[in-house]
C-alpha atoms as a PDB file:
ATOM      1  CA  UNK A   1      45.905  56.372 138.328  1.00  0.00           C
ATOM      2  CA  UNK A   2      47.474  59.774 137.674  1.00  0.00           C
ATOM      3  CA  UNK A   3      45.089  61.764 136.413  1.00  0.00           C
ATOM      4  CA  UNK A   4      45.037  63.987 133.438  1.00  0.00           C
ATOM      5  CA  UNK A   5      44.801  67.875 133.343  1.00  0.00           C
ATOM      6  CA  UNK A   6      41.874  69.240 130.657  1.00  0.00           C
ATOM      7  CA  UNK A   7      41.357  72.972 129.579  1.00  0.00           C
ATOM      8  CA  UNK A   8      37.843  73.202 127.348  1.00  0.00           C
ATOM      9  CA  UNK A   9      37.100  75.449 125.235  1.00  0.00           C
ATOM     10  CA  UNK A  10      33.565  76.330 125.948  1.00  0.00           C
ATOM     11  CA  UNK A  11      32.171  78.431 123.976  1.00  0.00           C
ATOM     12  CA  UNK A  12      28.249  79.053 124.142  1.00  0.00           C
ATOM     13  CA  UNK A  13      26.502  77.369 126.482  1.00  0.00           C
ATOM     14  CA  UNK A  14      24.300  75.963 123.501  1.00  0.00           C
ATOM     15  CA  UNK A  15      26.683  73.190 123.446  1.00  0.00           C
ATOM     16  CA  UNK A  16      25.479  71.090 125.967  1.00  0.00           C
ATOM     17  CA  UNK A  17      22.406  70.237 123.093  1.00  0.00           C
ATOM     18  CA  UNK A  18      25.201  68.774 121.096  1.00  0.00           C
ATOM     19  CA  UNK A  19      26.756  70.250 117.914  1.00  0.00           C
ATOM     20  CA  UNK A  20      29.724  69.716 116.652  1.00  0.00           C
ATOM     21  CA  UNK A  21      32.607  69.729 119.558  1.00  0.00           C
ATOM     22  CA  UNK A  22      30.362  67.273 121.327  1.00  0.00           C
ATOM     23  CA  UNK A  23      32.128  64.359 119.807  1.00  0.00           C
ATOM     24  CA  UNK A  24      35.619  65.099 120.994  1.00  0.00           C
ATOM     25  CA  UNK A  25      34.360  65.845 124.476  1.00  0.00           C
ATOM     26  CA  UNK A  26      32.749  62.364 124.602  1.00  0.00           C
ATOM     27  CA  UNK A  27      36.167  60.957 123.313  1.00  0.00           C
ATOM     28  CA  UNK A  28      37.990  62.402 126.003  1.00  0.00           C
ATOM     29  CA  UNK A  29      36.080  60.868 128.520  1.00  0.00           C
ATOM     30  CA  UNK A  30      36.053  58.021 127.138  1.00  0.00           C
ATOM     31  CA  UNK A  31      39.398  57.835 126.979  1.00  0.00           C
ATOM     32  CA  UNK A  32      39.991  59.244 130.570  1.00  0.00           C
ATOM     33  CA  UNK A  33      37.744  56.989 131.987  1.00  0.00           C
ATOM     34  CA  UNK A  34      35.606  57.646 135.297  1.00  0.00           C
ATOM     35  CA  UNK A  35      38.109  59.876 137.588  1.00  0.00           C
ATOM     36  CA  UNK A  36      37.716  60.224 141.506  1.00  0.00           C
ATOM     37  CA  UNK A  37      36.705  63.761 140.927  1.00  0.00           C
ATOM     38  CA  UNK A  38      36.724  66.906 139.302  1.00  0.00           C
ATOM     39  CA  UNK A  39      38.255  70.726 140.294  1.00  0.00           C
ATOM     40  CA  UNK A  40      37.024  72.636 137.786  1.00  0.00           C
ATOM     41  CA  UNK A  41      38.178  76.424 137.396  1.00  0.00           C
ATOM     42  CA  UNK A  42      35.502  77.993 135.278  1.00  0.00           C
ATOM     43  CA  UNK A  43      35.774  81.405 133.818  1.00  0.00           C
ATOM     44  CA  UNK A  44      31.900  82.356 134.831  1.00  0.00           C
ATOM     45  CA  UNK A  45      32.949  82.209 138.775  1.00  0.00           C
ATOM     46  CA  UNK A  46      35.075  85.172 140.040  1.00  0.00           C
ATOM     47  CA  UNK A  47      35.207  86.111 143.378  1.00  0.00           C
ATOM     48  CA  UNK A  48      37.210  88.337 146.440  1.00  0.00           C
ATOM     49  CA  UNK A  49      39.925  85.550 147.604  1.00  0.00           C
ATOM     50  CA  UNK A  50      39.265  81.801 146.208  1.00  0.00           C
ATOM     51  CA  UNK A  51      35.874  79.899 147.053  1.00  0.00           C
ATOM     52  CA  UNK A  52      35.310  76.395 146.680  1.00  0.00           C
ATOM     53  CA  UNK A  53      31.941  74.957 146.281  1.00  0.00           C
ATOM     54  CA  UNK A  54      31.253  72.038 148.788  1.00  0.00           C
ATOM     55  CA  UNK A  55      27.845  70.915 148.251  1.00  0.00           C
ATOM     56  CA  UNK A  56      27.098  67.367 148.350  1.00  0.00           C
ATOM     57  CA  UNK A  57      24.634  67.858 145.891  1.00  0.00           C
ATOM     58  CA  UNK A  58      25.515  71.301 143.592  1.00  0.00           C
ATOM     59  CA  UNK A  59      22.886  72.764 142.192  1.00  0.00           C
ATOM     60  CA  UNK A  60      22.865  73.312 138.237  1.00  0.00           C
ATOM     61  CA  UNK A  61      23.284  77.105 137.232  1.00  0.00           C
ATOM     62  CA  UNK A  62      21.743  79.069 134.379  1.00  0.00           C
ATOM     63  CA  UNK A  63      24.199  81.849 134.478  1.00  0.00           C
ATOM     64  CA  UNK A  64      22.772  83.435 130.864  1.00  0.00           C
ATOM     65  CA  UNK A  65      19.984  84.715 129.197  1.00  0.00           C
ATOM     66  CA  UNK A  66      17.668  85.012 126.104  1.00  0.00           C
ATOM     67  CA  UNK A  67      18.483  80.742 125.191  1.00  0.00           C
ATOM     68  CA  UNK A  68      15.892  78.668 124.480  1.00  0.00           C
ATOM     69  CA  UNK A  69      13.803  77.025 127.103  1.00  0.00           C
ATOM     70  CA  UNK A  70      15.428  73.890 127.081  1.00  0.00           C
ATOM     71  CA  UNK A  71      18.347  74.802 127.993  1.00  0.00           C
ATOM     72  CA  UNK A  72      17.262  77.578 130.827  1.00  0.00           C
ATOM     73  CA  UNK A  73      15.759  73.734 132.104  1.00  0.00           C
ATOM     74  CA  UNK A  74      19.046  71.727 131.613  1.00  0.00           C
ATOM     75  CA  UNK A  75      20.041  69.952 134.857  1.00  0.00           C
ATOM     76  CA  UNK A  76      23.402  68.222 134.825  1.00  0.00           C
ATOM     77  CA  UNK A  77      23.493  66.566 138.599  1.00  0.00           C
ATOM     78  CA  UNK A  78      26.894  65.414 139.339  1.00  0.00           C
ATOM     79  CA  UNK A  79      27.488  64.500 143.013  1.00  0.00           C
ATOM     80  CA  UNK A  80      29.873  67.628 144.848  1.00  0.00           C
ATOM     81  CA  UNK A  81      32.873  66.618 147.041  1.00  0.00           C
ATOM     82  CA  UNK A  82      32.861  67.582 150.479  1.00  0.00           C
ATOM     83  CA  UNK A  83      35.864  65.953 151.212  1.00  0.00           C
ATOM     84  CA  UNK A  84      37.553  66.857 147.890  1.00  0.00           C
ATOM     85  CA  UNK A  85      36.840  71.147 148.660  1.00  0.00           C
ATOM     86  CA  UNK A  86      38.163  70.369 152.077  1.00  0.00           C
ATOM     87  CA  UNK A  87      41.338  68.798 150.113  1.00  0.00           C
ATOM     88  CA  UNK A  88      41.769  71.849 147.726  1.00  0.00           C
ATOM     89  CA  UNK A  89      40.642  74.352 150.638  1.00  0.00           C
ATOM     90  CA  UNK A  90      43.527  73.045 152.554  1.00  0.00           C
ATOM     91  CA  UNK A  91      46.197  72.994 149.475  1.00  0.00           C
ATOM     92  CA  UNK A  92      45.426  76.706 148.411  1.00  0.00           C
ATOM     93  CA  UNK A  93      43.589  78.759 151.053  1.00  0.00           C
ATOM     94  CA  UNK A  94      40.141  78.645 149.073  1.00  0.00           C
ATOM     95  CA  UNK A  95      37.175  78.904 151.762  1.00  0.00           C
ATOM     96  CA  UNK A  96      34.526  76.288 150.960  1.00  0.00           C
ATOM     97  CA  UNK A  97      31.074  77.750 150.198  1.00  0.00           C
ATOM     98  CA  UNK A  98      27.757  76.651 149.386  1.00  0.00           C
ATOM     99  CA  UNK A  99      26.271  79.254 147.644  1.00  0.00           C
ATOM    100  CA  UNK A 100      27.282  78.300 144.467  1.00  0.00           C
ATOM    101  CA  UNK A 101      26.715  75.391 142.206  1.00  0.00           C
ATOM    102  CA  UNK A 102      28.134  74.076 138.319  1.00  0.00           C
ATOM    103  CA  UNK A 103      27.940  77.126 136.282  1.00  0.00           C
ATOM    104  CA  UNK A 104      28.052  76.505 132.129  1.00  0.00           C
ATOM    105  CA  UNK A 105      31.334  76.635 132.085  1.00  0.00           C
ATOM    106  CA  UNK A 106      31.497  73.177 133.941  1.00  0.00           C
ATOM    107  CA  UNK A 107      28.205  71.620 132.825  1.00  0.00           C
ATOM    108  CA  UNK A 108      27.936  72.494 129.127  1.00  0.00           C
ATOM    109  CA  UNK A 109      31.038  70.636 128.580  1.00  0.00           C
ATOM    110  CA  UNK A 110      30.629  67.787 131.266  1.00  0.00           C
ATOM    111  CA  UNK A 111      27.268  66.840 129.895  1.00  0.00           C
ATOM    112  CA  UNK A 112      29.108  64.923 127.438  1.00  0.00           C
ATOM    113  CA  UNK A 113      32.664  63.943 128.721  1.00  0.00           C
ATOM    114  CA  UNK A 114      30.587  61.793 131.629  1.00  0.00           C
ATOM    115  CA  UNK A 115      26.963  62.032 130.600  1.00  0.00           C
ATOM    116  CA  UNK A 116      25.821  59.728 133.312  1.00  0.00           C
ATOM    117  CA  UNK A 117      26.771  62.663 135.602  1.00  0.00           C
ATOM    118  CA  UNK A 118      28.275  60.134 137.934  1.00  0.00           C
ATOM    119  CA  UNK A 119      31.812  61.785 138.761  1.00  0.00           C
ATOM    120  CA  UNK A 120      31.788  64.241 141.429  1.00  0.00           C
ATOM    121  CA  UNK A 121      32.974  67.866 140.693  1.00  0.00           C
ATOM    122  CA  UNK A 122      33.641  71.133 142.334  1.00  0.00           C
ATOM    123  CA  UNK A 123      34.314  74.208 141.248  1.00  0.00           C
ATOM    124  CA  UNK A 124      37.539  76.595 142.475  1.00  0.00           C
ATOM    125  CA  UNK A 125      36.450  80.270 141.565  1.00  0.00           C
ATOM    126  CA  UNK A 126      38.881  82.647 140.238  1.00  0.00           C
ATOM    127  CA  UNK A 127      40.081  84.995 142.525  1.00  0.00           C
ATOM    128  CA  UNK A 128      40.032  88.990 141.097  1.00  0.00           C
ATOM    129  CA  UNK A 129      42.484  90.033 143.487  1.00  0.00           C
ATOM    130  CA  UNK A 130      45.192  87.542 142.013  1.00  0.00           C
ATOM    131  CA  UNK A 131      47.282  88.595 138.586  1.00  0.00           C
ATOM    132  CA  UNK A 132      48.174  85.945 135.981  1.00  0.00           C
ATOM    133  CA  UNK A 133      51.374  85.163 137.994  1.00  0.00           C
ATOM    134  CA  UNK A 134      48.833  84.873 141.231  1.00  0.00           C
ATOM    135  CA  UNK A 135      46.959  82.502 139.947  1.00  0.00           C
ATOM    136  CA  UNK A 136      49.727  80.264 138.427  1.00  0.00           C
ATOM    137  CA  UNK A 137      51.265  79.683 141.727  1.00  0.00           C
ATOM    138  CA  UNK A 138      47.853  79.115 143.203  1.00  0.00           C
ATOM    139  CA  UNK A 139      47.544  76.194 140.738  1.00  0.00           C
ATOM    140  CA  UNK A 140      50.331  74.458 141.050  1.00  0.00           C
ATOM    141  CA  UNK A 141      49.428  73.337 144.569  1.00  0.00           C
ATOM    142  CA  UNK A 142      46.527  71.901 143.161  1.00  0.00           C
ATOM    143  CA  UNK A 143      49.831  69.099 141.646  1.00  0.00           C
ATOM    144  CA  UNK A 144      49.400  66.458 143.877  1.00  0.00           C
ATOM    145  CA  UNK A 145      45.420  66.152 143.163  1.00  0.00           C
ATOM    146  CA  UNK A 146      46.624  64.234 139.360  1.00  0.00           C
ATOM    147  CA  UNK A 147      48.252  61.208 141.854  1.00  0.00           C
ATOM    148  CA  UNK A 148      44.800  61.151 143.662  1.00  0.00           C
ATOM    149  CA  UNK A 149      43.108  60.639 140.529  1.00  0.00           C
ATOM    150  CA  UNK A 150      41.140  63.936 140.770  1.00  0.00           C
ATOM    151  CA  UNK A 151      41.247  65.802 137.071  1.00  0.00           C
ATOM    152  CA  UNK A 152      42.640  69.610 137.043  1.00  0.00           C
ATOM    153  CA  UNK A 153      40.656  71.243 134.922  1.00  0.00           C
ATOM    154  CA  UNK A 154      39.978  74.856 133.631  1.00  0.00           C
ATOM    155  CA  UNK A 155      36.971  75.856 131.204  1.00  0.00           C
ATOM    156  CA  UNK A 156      36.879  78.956 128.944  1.00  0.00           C
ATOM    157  CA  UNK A 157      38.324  80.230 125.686  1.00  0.00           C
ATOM    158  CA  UNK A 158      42.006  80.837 124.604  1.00  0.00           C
ATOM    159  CA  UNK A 159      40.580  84.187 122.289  1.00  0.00           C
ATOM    160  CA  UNK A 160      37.065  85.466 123.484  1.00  0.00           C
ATOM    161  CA  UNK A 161      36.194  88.579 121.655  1.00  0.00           C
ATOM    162  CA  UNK A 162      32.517  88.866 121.496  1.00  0.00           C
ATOM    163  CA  UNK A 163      32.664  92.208 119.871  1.00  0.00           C
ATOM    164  CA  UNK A 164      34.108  91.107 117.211  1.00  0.00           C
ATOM    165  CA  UNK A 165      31.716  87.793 117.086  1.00  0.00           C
ATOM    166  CA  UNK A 166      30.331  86.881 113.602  1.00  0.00           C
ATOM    167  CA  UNK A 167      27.043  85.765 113.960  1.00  0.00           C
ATOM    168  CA  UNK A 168      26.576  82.954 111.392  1.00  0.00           C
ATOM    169  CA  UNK A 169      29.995  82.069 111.520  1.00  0.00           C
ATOM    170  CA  UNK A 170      32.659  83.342 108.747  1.00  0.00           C
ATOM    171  CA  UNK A 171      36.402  83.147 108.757  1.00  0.00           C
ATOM    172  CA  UNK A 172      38.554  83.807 111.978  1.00  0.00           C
ATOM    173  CA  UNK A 173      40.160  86.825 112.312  1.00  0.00           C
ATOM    174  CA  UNK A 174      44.303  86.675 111.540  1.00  0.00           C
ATOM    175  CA  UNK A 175      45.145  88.289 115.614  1.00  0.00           C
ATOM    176  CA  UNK A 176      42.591  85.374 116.772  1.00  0.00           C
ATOM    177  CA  UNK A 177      44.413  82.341 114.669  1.00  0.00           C
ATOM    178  CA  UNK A 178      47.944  84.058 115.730  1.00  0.00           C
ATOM    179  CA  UNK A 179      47.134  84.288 118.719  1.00  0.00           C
ATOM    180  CA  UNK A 180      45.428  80.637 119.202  1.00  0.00           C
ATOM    181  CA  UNK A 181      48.684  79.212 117.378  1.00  0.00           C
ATOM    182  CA  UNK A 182      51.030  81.800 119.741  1.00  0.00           C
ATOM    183  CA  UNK A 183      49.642  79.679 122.884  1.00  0.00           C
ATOM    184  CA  UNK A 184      49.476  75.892 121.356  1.00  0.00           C
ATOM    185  CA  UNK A 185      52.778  77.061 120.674  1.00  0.00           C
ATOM    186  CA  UNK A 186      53.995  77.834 124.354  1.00  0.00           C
ATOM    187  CA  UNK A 187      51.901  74.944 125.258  1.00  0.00           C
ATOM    188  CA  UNK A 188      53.893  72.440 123.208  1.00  0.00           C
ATOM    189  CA  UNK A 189      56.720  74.262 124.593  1.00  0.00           C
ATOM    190  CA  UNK A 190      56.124  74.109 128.137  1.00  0.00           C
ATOM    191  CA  UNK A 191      56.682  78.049 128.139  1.00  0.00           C
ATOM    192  CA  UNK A 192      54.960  78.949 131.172  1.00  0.00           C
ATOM    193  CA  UNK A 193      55.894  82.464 131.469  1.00  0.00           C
ATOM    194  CA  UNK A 194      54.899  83.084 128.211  1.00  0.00           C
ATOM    195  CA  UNK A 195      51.289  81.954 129.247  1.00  0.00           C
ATOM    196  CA  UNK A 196      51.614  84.108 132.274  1.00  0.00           C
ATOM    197  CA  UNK A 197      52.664  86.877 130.328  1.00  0.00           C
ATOM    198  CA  UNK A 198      49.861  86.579 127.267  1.00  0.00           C
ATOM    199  CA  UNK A 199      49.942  89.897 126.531  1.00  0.00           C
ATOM    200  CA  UNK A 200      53.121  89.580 124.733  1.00  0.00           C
ATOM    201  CA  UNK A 201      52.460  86.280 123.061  1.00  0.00           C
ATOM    202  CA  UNK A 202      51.351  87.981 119.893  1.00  0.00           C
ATOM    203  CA  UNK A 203      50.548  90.858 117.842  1.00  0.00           C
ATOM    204  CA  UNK A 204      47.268  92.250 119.161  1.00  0.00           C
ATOM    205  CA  UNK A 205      47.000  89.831 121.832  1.00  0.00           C
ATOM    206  CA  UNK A 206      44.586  92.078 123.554  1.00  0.00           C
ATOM    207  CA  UNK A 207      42.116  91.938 120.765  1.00  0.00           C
ATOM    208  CA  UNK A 208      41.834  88.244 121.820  1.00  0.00           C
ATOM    209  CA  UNK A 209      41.816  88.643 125.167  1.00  0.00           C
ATOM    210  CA  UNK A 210      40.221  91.614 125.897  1.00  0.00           C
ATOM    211  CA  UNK A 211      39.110  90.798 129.685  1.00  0.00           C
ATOM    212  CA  UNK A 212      41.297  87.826 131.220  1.00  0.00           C
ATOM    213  CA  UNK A 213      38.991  85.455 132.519  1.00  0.00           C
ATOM    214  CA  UNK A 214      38.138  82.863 129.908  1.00  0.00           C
ATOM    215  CA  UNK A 215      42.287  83.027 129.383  1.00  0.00           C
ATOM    216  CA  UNK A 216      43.209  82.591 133.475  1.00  0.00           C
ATOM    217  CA  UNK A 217      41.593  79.062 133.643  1.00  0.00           C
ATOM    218  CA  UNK A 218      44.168  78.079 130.845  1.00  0.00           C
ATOM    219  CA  UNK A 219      46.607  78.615 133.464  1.00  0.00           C
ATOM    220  CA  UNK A 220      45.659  75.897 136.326  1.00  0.00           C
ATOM    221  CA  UNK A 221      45.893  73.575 133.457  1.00  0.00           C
ATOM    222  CA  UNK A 222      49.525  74.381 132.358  1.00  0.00           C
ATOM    223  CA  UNK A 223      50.719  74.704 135.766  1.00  0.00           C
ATOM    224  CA  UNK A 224      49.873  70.532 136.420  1.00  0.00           C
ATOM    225  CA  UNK A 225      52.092  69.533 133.757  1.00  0.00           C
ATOM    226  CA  UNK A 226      54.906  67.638 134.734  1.00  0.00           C
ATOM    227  CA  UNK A 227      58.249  66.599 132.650  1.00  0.00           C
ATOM    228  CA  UNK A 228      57.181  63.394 130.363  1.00  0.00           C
ATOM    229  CA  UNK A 229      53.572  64.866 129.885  1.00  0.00           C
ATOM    230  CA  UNK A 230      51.803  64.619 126.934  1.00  0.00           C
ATOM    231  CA  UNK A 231      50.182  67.843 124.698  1.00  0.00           C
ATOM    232  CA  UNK A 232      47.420  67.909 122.823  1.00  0.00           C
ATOM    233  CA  UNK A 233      44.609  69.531 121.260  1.00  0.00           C
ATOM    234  CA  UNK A 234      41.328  69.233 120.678  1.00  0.00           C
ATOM    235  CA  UNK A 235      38.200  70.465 119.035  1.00  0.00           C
ATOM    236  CA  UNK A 236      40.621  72.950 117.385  1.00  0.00           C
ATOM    237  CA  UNK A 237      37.915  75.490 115.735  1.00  0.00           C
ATOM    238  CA  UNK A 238      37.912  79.351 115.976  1.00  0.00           C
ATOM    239  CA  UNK A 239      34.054  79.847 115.924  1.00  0.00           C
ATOM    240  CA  UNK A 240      32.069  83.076 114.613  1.00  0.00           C
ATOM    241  CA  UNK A 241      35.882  84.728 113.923  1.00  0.00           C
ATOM    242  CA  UNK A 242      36.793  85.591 117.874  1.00  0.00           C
ATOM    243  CA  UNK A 243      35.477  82.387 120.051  1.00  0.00           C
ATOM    244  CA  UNK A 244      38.492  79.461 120.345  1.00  0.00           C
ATOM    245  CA  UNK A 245      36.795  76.417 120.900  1.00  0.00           C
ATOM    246  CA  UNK A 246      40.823  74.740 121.430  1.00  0.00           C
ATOM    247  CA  UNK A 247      40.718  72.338 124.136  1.00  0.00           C
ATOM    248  CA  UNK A 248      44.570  70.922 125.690  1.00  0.00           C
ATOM    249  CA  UNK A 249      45.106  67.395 127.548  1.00  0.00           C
ATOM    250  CA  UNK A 250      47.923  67.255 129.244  1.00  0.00           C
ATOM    251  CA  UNK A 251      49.102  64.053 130.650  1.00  0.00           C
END
């Protein structure tokens, strides 16, 4: 089968107790079905040159603080890939590494798209020393993984302002719905080079994305799509006035 190419919007990592994106993640896989494997590019793993985690067994991370108990407990214990880091080691230059694991990004979200935990995942870090355009080209030689049945798949948040956050909710802030709208937009489009070049997708664009890395995994999503593909949207909610929650399938 030829896979499918998934960016979530993750938002806290209180989401893996449910709530109410939990449904549309459960669809997807659902709908999906049980893939060969997962590379997941989450925006809680940045590192000097791309890593690739290739544990057989990845441990489950608690990359956050002050949450309740439960979740500081929460193990999510999808098999790793040895085989499938080699593959994506070999296709972009990432060194395989075991001293990571499945941070929130991947697990908060996975929880429910395959809660039996029974499809293997890694994780591709984000390289700092790569720009937007860096990490595009990285990502499209990640292509050929959709034909092996192995999902693409970045996790973060199209606007992430936690400055601005509301807690207790409220109405979204007009530069976070133009700017979530500005990149369905180039999405539907297929405008890549307006995704590589955010900054200029919108008024204030940098009040949505005020530090790149929940927006960068957005990018090894778009790169897999292929003429004929599919766009769409899920779970399309701007939380607390400044989190996107927007997930995109493509294909």
């Amino acid at each position: 089968m030829t896979a499918p190419a998934v960016f979530f919007g993750h938002g806290s990592p209180m989401n893996a107790l449910g709530g109410p994106y939990a449904a549309a993640w459960r669809d997807l896989g659902a709908a999906i079905g049980r893939p060969r494997g997962v590379v997941m590019v989450s925006a809680h793993w940045e590192t000097d040159g791309a890593r690739a985690t290739a544990q057989a067994q990845p441990r489950t991370i608690h990359d956050f603080g002050g949450f309740p108990a439960e979740l500081h407990a929460y193990d999510y214990p999808a098999p790793g890939a040895p085989a499938l880091a080699a593959r994506v080691a070999d296709l972009t230059g990432a060194a395989p590494v075991d001293e990571w694991g499945l941070d929130h990004g991947t697990w908060s979200v996975l929880t429910h798209v395959w809660p039996q935990a029974d499809v293997p995942v890694i994780q591709l870090s984000l390289d700092r020393n790569l720009g937007p355009q860096g990490h595009f080209e990285l990502a499209r030689r990640l292509a050929s993984l959709r034909d092996e049945g192995v999902v693409v798949a970045g996790s973060g948040d199209f606007v992430h302002n936690l400055r601005t956050w509301k807690r207790g909710g409220g109405e979204p802030y007009g530069w976070a719905v133009a700017f979530n709208e500005a990149v369905k937009d180039a999405l539907r489009r297929g405008d890549d080079q307006a995704l590589i070049d955010w900054v200029g997708l919108a008024e204030d664009a940098q009040m949505s994305v005020p530090t790149d890395e929940h927006f960068l995994p957005l990018l090894y999503v778009a790169a897999q799509r292929r003429p004929g593909d599919d766009v769409s949207f899920f779970n399309d909610v701007i939380e607390g006035g400044s989190i996107s929650m927007t997930g995109v399938r493509i294909g």
